[in-house]
C-alpha atoms as a PDB file:
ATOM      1  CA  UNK A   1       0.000   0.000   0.000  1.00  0.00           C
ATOM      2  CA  UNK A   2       2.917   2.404   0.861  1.00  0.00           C
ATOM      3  CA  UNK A   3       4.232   1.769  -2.541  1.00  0.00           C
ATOM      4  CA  UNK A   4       1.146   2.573  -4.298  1.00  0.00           C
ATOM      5  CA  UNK A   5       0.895   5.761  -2.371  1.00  0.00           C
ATOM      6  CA  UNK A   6       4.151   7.096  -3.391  1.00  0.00           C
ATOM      7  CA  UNK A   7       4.529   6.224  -6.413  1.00  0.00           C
ATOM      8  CA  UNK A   8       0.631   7.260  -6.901  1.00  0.00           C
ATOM      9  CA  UNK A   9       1.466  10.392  -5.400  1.00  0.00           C
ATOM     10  CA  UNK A  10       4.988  10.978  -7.391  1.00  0.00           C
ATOM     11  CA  UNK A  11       2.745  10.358 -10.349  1.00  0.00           C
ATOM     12  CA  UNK A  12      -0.089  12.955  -9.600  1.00  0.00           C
ATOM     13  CA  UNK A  13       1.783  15.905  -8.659  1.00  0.00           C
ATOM     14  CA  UNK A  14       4.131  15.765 -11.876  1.00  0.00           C
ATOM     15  CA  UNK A  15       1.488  15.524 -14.257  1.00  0.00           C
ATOM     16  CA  UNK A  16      -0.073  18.302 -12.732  1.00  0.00           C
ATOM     17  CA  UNK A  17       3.374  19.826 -12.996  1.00  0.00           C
ATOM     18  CA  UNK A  18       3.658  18.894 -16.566  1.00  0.00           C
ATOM     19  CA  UNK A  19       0.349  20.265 -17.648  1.00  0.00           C
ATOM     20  CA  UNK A  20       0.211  23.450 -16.301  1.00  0.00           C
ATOM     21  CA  UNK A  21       3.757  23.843 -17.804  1.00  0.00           C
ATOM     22  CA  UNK A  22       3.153  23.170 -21.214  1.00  0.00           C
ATOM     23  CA  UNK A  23      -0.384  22.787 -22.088  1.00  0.00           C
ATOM     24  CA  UNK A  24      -1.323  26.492 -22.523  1.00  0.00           C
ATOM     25  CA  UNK A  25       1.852  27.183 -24.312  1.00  0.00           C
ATOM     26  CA  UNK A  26       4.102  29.681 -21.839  1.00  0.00           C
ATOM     27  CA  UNK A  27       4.448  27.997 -17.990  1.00  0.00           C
ATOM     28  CA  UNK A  28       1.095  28.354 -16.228  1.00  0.00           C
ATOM     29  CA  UNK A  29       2.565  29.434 -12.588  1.00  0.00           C
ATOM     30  CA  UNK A  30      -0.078  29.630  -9.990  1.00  0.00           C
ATOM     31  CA  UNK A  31      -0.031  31.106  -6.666  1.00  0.00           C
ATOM     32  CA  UNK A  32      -2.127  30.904  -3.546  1.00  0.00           C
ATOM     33  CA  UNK A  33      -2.501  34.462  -2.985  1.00  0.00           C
ATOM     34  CA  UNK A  34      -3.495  35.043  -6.065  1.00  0.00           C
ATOM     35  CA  UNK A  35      -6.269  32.610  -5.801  1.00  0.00           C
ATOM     36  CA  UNK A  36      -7.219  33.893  -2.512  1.00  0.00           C
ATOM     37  CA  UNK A  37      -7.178  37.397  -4.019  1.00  0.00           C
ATOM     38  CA  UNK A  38      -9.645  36.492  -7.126  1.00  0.00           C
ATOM     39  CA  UNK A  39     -11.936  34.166  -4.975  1.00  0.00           C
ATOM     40  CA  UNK A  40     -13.566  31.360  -6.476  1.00  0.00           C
ATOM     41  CA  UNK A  41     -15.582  33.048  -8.937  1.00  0.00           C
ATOM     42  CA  UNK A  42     -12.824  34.347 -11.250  1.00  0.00           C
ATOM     43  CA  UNK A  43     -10.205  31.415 -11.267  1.00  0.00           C
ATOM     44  CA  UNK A  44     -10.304  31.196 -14.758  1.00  0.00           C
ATOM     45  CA  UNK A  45      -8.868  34.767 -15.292  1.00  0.00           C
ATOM     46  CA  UNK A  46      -5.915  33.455 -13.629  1.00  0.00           C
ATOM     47  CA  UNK A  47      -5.094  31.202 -16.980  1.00  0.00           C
ATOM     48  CA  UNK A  48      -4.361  32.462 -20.002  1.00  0.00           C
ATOM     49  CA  UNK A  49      -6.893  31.225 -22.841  1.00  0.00           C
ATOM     50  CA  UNK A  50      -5.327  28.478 -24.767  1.00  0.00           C
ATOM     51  CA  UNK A  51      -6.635  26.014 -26.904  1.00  0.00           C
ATOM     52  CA  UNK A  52      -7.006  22.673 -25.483  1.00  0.00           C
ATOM     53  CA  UNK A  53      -4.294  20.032 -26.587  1.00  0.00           C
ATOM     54  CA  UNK A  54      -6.020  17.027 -28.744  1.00  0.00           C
ATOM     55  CA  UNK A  55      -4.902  13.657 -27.232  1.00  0.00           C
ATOM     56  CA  UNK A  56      -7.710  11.981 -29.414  1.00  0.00           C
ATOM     57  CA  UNK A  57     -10.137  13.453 -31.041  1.00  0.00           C
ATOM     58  CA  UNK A  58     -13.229  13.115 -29.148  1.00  0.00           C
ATOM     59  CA  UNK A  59     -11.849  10.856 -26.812  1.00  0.00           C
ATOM     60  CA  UNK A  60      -9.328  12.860 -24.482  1.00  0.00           C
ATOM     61  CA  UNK A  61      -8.093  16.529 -24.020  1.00  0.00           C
ATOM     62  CA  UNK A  62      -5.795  18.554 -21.720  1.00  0.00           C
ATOM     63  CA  UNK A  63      -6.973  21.794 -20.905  1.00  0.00           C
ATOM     64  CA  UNK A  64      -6.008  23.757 -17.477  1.00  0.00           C
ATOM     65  CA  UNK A  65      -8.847  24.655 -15.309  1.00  0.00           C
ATOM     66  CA  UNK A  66      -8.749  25.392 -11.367  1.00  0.00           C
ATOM     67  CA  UNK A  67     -11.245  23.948  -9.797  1.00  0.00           C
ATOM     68  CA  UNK A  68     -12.403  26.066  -6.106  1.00  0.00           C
ATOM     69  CA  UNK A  69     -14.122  22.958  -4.750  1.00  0.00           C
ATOM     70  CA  UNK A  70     -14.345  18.777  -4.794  1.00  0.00           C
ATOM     71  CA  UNK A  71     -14.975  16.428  -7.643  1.00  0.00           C
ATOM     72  CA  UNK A  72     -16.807  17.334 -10.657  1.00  0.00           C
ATOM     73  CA  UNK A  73     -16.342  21.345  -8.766  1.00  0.00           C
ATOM     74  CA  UNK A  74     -18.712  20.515  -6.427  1.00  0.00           C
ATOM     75  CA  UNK A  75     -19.098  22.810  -3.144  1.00  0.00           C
ATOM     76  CA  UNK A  76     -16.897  25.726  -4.930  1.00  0.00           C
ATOM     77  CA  UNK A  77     -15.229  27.779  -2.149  1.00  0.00           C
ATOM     78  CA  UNK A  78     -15.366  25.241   1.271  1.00  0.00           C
ATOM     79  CA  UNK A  79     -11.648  24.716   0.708  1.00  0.00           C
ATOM     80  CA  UNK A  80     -11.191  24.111   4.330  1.00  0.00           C
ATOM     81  CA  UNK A  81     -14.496  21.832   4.796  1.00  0.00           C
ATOM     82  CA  UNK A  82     -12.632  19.717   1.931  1.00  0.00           C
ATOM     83  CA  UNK A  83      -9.304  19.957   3.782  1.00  0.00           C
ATOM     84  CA  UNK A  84     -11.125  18.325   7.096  1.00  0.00           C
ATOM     85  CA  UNK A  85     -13.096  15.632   4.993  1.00  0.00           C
ATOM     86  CA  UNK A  86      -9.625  14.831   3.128  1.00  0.00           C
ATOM     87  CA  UNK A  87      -7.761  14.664   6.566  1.00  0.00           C
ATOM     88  CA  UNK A  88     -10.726  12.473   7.825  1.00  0.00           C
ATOM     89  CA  UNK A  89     -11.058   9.774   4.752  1.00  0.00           C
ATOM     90  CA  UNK A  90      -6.883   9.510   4.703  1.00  0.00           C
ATOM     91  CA  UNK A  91      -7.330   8.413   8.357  1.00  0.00           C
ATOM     92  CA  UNK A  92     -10.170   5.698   7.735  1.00  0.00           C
ATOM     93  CA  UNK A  93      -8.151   4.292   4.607  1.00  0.00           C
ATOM     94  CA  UNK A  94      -5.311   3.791   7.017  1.00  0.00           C
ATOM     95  CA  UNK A  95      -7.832   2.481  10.175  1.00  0.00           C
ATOM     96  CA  UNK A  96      -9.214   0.371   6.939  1.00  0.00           C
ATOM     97  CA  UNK A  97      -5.684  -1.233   5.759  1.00  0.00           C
ATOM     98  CA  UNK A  98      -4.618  -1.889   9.435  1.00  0.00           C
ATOM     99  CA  UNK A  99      -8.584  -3.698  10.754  1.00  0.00           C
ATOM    100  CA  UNK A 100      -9.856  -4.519   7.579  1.00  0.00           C
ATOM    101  CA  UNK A 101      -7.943  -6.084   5.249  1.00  0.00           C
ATOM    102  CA  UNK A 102      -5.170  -9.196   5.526  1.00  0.00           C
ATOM    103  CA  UNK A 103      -1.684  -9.179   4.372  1.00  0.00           C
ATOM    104  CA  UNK A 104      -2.792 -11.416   0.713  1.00  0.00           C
ATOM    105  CA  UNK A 105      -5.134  -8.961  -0.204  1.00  0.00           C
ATOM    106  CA  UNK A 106      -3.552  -7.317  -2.698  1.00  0.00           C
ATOM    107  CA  UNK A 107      -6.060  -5.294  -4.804  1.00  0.00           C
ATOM    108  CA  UNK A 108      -7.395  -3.677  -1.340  1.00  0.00           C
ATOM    109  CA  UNK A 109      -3.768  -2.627  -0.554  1.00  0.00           C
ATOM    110  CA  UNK A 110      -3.425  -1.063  -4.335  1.00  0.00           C
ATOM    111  CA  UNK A 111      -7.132   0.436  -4.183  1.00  0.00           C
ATOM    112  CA  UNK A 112      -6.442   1.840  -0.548  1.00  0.00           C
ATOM    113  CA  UNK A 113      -2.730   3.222  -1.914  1.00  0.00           C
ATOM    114  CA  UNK A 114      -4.784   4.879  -4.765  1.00  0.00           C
ATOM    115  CA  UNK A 115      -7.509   6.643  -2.326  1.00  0.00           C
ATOM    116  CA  UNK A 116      -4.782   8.024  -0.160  1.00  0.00           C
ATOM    117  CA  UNK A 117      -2.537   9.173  -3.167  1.00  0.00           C
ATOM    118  CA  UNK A 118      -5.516  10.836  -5.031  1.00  0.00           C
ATOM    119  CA  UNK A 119      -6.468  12.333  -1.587  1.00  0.00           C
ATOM    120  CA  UNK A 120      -2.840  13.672  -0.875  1.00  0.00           C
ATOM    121  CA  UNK A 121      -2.369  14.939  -4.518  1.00  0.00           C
ATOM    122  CA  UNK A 122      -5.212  17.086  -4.205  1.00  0.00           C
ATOM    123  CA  UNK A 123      -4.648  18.104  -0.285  1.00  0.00           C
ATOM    124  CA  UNK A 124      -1.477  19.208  -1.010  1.00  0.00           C
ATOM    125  CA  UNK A 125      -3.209  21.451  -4.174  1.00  0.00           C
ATOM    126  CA  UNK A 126      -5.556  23.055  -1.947  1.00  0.00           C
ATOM    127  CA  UNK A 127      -3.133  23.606   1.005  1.00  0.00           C
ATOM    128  CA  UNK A 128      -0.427  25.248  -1.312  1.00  0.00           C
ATOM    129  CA  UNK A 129      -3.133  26.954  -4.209  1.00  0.00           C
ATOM    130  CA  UNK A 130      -6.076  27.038  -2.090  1.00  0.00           C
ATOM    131  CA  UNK A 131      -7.839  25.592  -5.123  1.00  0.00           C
ATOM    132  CA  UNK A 132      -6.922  21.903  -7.064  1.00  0.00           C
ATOM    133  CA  UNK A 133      -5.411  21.754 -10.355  1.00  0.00           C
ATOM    134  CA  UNK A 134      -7.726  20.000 -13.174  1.00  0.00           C
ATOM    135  CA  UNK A 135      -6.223  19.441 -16.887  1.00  0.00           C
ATOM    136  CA  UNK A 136      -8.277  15.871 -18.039  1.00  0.00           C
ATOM    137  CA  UNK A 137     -11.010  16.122 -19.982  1.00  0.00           C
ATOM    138  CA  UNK A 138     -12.456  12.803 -21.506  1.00  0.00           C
ATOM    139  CA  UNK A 139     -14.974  12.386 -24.101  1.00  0.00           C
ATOM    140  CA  UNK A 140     -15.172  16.477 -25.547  1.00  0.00           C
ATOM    141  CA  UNK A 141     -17.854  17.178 -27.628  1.00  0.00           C
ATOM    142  CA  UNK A 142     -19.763  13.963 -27.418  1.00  0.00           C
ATOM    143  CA  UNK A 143     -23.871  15.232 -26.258  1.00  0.00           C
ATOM    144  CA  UNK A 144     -26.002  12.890 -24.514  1.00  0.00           C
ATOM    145  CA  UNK A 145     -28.778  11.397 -26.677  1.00  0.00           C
ATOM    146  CA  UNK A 146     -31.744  12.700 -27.443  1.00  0.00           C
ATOM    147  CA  UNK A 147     -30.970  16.185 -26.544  1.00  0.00           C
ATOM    148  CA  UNK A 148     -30.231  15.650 -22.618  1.00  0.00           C
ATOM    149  CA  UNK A 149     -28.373  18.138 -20.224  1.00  0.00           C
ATOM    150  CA  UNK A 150     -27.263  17.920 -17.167  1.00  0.00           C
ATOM    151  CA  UNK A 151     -28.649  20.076 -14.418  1.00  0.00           C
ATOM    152  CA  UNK A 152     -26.260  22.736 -14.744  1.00  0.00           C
ATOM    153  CA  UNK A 153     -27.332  22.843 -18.317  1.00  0.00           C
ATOM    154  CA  UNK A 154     -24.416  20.918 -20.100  1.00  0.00           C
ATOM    155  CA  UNK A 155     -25.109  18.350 -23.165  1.00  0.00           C
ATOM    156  CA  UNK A 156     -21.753  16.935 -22.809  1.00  0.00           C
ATOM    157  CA  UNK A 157     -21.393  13.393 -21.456  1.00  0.00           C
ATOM    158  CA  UNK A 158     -18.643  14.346 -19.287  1.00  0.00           C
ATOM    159  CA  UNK A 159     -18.626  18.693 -18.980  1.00  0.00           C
ATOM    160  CA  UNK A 160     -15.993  17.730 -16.214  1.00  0.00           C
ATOM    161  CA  UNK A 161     -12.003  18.451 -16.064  1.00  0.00           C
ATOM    162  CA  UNK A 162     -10.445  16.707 -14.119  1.00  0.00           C
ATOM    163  CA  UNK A 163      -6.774  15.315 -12.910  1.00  0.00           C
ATOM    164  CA  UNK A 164      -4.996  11.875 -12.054  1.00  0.00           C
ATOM    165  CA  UNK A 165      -5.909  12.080  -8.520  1.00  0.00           C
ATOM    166  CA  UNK A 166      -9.522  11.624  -9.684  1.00  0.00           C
ATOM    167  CA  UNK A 167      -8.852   9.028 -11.756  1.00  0.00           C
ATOM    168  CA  UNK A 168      -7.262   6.739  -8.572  1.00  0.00           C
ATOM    169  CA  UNK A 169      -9.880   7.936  -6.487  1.00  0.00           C
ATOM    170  CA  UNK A 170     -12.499   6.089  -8.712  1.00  0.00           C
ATOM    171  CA  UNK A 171     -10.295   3.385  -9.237  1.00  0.00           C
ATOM    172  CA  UNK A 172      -9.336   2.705  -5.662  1.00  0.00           C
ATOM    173  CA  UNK A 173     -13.565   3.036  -4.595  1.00  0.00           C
ATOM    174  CA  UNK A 174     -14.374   0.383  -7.386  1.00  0.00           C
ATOM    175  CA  UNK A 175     -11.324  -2.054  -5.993  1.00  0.00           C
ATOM    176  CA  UNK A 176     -12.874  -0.850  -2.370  1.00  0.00           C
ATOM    177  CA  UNK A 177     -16.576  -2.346  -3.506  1.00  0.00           C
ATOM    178  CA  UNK A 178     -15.361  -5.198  -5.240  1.00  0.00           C
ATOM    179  CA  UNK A 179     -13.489  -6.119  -2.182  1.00  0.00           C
ATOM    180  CA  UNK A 180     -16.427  -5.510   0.274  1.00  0.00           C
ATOM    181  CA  UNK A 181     -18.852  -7.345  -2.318  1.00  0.00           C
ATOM    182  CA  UNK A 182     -16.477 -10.771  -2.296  1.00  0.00           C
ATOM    183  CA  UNK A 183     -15.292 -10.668   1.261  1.00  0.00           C
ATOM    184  CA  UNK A 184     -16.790 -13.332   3.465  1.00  0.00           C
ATOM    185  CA  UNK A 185     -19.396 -12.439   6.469  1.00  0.00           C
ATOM    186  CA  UNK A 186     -18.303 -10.790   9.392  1.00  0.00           C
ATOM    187  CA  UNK A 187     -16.969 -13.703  11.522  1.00  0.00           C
ATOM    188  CA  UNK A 188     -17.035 -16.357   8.918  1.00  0.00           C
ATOM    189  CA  UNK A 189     -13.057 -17.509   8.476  1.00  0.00           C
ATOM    190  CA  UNK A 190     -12.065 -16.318   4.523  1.00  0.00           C
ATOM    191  CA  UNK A 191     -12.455 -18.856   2.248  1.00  0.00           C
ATOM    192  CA  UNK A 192     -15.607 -21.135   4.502  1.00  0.00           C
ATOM    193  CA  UNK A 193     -18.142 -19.936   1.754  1.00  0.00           C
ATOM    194  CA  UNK A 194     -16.610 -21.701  -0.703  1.00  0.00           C
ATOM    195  CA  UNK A 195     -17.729 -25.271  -1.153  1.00  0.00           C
ATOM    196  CA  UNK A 196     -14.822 -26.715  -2.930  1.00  0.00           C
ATOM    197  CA  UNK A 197     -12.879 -25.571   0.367  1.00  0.00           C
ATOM    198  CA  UNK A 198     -15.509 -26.456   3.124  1.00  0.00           C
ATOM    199  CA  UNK A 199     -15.606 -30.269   1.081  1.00  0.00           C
END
């Protein structure tokens, strides 16, 4: 799980690094009080407009955004509620890996390494920018069918930039559930469910 973490971690903070470096062209450099000067409102002033760079064509783009608030830029401006909840899941991954999980399961360990990375990459963005870094953007320009928005008015299947941290954050919750879904009873000994092994 350590190992995940840090190379999770080493990953997520140099892409973010990367991107904001090249994608708009000249260095993006961002500072906190800047941020805090603009308020949440009027990030976007704070990057130059740039045309987004075409991984695939309808498929994947990088373009920098800064997000004020959590996933998909919910609850813009409660950096510090964000900070707490961070500090607070990091803790229950780690109560998780130590009363939850044994030393063979591996995918928990990796999914639990990717939470706390994706959680660290973006504490540390909203500790030192006071806002998170976002530069993925899947699926650009594809609508939803039959003329569908989302509530904020978007027809895009995903309207949402995002960054690697969000991307092990899903992954580790889907390893998380699979676990949960396939681990035996509370108080049953691993493995007594299965008949082949009871026989």
């Amino acid at each position: 799980m350590l190992a995940v973490t840090a190379a999770g971690l080493a990953i997520e903070l140099w892409t973010k690094a990367a991107a904001f470096a090249r994608v708009a062209g000249p260095p993006v450099r961002i500072l906190r009080e800047d941020v805090l000067a603009v308020g949440p409102d009027r990030l976007a002033t704070l990057i130059p407009m740039h045309e987004p760079v075409v991984v695939a064509e309808r498929l994947l783009h990088f373009t920098l955004v800064l997000n004020p608030g959590a996933v998909f830029g919910i609850g813009a401006g409660r950096r510090w509620f964000f900070v707490l909840f961070t500090v607070l899941a990091l803790a229950f991954c780690l109560w998780t890996f130590g009363m939850w999980t044994r030393s063979r399961d591996r995918l928990t360990h990796i999914g639990l390494g990717l939470i706390i990375a994706g959680g660290l990459g973006n504490l540390y963005d909203r500790l030192s920018f006071a806002c998170v870094r976002d530069f993925i953007h899947p699926l650009p320009g594809v609508r939803l069918p039959f003329g569908l928005r989302w509530p904020g008015g978007s027809p895009e299947v995903w309207p949402y930039v995002s960054n690697v941290a969000d991307a092990f954050l899903i992954i580790g919750i889907v390893l998380l559930l699979w676990y949960s879904f396939r681990a035996p009873p509370h108080g049953q000994p691993p493995g007594a469910s299965d008949p082949e092994r009871v026989a």
